[in-house]
Protein backbone atom coordinates (compact mmCIF):
# COMPACT_ATOMS: atom_id res chain seq x y z
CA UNK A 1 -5.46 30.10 -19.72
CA UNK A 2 -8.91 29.87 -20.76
CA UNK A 3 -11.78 31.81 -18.50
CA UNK A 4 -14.14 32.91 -21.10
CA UNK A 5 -16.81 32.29 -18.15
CA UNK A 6 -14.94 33.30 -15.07
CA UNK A 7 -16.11 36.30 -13.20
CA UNK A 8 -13.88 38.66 -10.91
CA UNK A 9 -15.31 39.56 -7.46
CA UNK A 10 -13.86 40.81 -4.01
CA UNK A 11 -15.59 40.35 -0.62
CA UNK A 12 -16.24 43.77 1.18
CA UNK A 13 -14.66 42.56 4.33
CA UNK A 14 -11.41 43.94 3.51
CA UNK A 15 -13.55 47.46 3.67
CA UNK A 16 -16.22 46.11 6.64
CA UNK A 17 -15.72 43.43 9.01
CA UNK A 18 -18.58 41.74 9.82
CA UNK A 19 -17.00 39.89 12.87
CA UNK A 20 -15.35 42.83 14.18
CA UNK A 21 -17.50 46.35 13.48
CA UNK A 22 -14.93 48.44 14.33
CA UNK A 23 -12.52 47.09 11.62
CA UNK A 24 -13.46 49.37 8.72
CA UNK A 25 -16.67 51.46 11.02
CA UNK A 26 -14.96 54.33 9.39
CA UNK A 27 -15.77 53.20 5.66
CA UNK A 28 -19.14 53.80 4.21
CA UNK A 29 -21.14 51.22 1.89
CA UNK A 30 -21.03 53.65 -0.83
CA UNK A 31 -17.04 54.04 -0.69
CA UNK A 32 -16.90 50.35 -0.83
CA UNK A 33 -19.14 49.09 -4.08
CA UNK A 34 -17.61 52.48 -5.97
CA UNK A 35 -13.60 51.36 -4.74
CA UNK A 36 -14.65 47.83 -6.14
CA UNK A 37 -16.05 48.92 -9.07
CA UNK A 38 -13.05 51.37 -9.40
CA UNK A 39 -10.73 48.33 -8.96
CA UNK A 40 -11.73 46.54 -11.85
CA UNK A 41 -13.95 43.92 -10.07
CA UNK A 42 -17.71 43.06 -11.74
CA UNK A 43 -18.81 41.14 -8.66
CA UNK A 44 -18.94 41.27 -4.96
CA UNK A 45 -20.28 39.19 -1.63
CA UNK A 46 -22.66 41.09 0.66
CA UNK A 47 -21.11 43.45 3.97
CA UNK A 48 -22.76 44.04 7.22
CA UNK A 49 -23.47 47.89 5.83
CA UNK A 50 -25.15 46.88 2.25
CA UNK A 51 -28.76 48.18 2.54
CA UNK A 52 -31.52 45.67 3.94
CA UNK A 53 -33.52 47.33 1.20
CA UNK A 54 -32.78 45.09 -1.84
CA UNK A 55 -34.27 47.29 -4.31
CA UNK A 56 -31.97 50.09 -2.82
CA UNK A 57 -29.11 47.22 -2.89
CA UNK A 58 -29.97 46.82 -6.57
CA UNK A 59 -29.73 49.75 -7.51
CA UNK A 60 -26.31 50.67 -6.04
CA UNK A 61 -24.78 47.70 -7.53
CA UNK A 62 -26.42 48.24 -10.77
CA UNK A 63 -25.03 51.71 -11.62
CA UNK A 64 -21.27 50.70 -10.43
CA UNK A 65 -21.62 47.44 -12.80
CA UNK A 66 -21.73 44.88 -9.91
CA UNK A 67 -23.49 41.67 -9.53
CA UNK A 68 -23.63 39.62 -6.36
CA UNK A 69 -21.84 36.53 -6.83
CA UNK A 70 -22.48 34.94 -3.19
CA UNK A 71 -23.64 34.94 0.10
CA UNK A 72 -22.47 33.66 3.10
CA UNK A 73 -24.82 31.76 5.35
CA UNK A 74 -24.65 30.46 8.95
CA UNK A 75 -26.01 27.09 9.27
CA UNK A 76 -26.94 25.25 12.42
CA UNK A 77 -28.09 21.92 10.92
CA UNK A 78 -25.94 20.03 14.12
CA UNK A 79 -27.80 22.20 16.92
CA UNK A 80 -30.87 24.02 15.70
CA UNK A 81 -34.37 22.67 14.45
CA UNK A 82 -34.21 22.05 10.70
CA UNK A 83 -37.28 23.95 10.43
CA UNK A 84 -35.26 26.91 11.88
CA UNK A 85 -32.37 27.06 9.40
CA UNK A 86 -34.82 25.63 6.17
CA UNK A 87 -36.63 29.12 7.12
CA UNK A 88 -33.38 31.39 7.43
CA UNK A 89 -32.15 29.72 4.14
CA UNK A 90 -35.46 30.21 1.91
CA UNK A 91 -35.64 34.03 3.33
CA UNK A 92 -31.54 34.23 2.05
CA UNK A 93 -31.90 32.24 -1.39
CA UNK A 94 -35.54 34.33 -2.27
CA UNK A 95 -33.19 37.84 -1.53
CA UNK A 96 -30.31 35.82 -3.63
CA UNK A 97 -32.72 35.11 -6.29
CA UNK A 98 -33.62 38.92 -6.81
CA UNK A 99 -30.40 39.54 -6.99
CA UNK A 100 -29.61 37.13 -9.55
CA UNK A 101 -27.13 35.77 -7.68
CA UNK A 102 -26.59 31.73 -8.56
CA UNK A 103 -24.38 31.12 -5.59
CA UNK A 104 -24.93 30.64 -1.49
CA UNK A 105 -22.06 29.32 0.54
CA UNK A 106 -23.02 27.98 3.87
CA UNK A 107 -21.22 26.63 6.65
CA UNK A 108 -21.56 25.23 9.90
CA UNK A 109 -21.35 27.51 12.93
CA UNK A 110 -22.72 24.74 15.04
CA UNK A 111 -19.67 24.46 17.65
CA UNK A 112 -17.21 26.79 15.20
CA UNK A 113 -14.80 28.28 17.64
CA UNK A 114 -14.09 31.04 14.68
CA UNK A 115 -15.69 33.92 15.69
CA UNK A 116 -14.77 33.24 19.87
CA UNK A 117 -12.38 33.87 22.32
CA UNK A 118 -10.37 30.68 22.36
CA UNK A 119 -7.34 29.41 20.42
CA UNK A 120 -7.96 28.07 16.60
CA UNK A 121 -5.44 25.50 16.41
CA UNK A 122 -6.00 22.83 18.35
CA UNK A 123 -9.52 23.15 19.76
CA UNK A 124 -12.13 23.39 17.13
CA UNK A 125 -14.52 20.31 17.75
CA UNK A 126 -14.31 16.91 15.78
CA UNK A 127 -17.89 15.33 14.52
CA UNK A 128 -18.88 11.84 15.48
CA UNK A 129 -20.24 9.61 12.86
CA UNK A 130 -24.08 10.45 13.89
CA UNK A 131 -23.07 14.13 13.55
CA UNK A 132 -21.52 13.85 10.36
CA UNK A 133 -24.98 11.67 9.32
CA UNK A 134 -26.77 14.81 10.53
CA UNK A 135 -24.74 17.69 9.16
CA UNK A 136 -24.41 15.78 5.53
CA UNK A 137 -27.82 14.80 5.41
CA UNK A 138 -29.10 18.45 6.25
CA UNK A 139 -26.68 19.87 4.09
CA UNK A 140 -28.13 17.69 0.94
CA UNK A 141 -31.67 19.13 2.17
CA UNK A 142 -30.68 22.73 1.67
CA UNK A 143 -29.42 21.88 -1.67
CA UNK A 144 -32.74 20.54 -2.94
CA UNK A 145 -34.40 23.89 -1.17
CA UNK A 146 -31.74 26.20 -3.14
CA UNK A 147 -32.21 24.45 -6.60
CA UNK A 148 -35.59 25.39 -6.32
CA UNK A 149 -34.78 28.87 -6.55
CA UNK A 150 -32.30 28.56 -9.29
CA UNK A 151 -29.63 28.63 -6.74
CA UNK A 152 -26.13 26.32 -6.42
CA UNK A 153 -24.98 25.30 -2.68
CA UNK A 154 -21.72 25.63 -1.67
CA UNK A 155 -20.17 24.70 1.14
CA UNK A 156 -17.26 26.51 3.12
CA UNK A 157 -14.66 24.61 4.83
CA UNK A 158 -13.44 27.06 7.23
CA UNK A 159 -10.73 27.53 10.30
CA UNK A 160 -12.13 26.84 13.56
CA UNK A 161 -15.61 24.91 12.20
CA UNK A 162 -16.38 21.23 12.10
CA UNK A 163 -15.26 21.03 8.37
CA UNK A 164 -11.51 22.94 8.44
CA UNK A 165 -9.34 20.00 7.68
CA UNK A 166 -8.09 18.40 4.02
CA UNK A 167 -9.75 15.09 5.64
CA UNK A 168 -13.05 16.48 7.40
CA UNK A 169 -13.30 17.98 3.34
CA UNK A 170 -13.28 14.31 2.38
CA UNK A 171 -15.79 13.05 4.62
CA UNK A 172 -17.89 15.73 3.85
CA UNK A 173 -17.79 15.18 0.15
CA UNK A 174 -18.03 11.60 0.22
CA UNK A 175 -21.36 12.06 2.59
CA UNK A 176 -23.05 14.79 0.44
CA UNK A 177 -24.79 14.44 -3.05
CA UNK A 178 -23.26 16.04 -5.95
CA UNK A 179 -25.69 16.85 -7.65
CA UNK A 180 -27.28 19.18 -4.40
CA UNK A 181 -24.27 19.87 -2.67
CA UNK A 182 -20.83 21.49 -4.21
CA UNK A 183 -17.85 23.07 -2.62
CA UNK A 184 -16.47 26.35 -1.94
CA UNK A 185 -12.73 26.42 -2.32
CA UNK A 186 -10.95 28.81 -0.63
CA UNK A 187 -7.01 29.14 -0.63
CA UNK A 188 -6.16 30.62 2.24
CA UNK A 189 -8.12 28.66 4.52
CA UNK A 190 -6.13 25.56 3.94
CA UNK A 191 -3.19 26.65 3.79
CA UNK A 192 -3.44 28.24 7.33
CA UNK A 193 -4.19 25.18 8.65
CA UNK A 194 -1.40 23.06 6.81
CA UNK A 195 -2.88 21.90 4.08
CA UNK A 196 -2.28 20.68 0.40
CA UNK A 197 -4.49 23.57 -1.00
CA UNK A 198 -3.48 22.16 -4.63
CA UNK A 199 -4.31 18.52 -3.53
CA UNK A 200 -7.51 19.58 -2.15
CA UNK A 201 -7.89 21.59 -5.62
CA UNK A 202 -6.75 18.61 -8.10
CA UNK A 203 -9.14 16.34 -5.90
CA UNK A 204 -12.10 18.13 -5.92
CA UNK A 205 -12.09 20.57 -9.06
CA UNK A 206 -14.72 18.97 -10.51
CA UNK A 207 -17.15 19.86 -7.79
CA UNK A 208 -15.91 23.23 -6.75
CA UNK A 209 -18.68 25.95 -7.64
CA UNK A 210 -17.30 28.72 -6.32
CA UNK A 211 -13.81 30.26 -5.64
CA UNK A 212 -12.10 32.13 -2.72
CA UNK A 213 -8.89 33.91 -3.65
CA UNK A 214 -7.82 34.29 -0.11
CA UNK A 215 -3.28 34.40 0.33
CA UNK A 216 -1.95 33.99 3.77
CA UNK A 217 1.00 35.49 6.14
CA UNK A 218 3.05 32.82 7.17
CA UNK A 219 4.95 34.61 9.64
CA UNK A 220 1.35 35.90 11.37
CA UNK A 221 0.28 32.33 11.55
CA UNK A 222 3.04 30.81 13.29
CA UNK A 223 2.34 33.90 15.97
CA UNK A 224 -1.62 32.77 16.02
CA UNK A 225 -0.32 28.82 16.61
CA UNK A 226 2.56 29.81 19.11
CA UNK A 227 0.37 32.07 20.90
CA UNK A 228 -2.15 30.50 21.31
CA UNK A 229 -4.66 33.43 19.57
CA UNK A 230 -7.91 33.31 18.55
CA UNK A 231 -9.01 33.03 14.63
CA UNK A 232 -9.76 37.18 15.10
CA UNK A 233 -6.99 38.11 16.57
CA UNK A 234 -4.99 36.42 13.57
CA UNK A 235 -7.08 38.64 11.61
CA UNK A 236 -6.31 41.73 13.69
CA UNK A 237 -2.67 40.89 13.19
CA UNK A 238 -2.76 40.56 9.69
CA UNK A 239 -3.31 36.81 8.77
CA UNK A 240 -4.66 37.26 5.90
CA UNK A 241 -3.87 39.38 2.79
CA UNK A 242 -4.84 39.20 -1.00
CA UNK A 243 -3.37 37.42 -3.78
CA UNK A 244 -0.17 38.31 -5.32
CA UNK A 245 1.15 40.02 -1.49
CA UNK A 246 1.36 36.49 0.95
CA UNK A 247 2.71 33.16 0.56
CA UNK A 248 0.86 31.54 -2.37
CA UNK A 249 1.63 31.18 -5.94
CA UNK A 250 -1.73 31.61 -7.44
CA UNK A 251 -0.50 30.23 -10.99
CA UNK A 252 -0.78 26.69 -10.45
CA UNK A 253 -4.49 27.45 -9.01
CA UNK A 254 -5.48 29.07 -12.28
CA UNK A 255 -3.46 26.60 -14.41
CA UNK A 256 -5.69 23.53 -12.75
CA UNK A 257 -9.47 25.70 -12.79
CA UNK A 258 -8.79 26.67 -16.38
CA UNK A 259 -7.91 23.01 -17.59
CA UNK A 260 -10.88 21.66 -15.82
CA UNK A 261 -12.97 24.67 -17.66
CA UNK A 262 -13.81 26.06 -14.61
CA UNK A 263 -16.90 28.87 -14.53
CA UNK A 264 -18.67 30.86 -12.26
CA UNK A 265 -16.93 33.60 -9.70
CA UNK A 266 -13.20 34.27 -8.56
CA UNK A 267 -13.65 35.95 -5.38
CA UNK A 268 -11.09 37.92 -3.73
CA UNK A 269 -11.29 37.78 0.06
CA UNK A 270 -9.03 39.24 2.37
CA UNK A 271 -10.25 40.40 5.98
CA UNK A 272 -7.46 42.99 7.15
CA UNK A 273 -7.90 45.77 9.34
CA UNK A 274 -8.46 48.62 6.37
CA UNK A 275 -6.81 50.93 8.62
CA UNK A 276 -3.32 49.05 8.10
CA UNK A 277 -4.35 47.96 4.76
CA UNK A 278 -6.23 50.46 2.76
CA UNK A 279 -8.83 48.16 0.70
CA UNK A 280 -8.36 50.05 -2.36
CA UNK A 281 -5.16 49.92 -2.45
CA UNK A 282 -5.22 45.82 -1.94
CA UNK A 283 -8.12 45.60 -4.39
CA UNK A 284 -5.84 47.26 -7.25
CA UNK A 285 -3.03 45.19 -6.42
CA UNK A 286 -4.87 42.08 -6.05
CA UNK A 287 -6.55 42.78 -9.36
CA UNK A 288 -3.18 43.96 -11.59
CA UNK A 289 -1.52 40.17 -9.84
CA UNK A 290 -4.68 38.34 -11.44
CA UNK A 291 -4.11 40.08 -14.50
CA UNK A 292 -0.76 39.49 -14.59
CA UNK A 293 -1.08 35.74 -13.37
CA UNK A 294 -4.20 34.60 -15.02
CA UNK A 295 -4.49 36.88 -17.93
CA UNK A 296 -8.35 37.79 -16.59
């Protein structure tokens, strides 16, 4: 396989969770950047406990050999003044920029039922077609505001938001611009929700800027559907994992970003509770499986 300009990152939720503070309270940002570093990983996204200060942020990344590859950001294009989130997103892509980071993945939290108390499956909220107008149109906005600061959009289909499903992923790419808005890709989210993960892949390849390298527990989601639990408590329970220990082959994934000449980040992201799953220990193994599987 060819990824001459592939990087290798890992999220630090698997140390931190931002959702749920007391997954990981116990783990320091310093532990975190130097375990990543440690693992073999050049890149990471940003934690709830990375310092505010981004000179001190710098810094800390800088000695350990880490770049930030992506940040996450919250958009409320469907329920919030544009003004509102245009303002949030400058303040995130100007920190982004002195990073030297090329890369901000939003998504929608307008309605997401991710982060609340209620079931995933089968009660996240469907757009109508002046929504979709809205959300599309907004969307194509923010990637004209991040291109001004050298930046890429990407945009994160997610369980439990308005854009989850292989078809909401179609609409959504059919209603943005190309050239402003790309897509984040991220394994594990489709194929908790049932999804053709490589379809989605083969379909879209072209316009993916950014990777998530996210493996499921099958077993754990057929509890969260039976259930009836929330999109946390899956994660409590153990959802999620990282490449190389869940369901997915990774292979074919490489096989079709390599051929297409994929570049830019792989990011590993797996939120666990670190107390079950001792981050290091995942980051090695998901980093040896990569090895192994892509040759990076």
């Amino acid at each position: 396989m060819n990824f001459k300009n592939v990087s290798l990152g890992i999220a630090p939720i698997g140390w931190t969770n931002d959702d749920m503070p007391d997954l990981g309270k116990e783990n320091t940002f310093a532990q975190c950047v130097s375990e990543m570093a440690l693992a073999g990983f050049t890149g990471c996204e940003i934690g709830n406990k990375f310092p505010k200060d981004r000179e001190v942020l710098k810094r800390a990344l800088d000695i350990r050999g880490l770049k930030i590859a992506n940040k996450w950001f919250s958009s409320f294009i469907l329920t919030r003044p544009f003004e509102e989130v245009e303002k949030d997103f400058r303040a995130e892509c100007e920190f982004l920029s002195f990073m030297g980071a090329k890369r901000i993945g939003a998504s929608e939290q307008s309605y997401s039922v991710q982060g609340k108390d209620i079931p995933v499956f089968g009660h996240k909220y469907v757009l109508n077609d002046e929504e979709w107008k809205t959300l599309c149109d907004g969307l194509n906005r923010l990637g004209e505001i991040a291109a001004e600061y050298g930046i890429s959009l990407t945009y994160h289909h997610h369980m439990g938001t308005v854009v989850q499903t292989a078809e909401e992923i179609d609409r959504f790419m059919a209603m943005t611009d190309k050239d402003k808005v790309s897509l984040l890709y991220d394994t594990g989210h489709l194929a908790y929700c049932g999804e053709d993960y490589l379809a989605v892949l083969k379909k879209y390849v072209d316009r993916i800027k950014h990777v998530h390298l996210k493996d499921i527990r099958p077993a754990v989601v057929e509890q969260v559907k039976k259930e009836n639990l929330s999109f946390l408590q899956g994660v409590r329970k153990g959802a999620f994992t990282v490449p190389g220990d869940g369901s997915i082959d990774f292979k074919p994934v490489f096989e079709i970003l390599s051929e297409a000449g994929y570049e830019g980040w792989l990011l590993v992201e797996a939120e666990q509770d670190p107390a079950v799953a001792d981050p290091f220990e995942y980051a090695v193994k998901a980093r040896q499986y990569i090895k192994e599987t892509a040759g990076i």
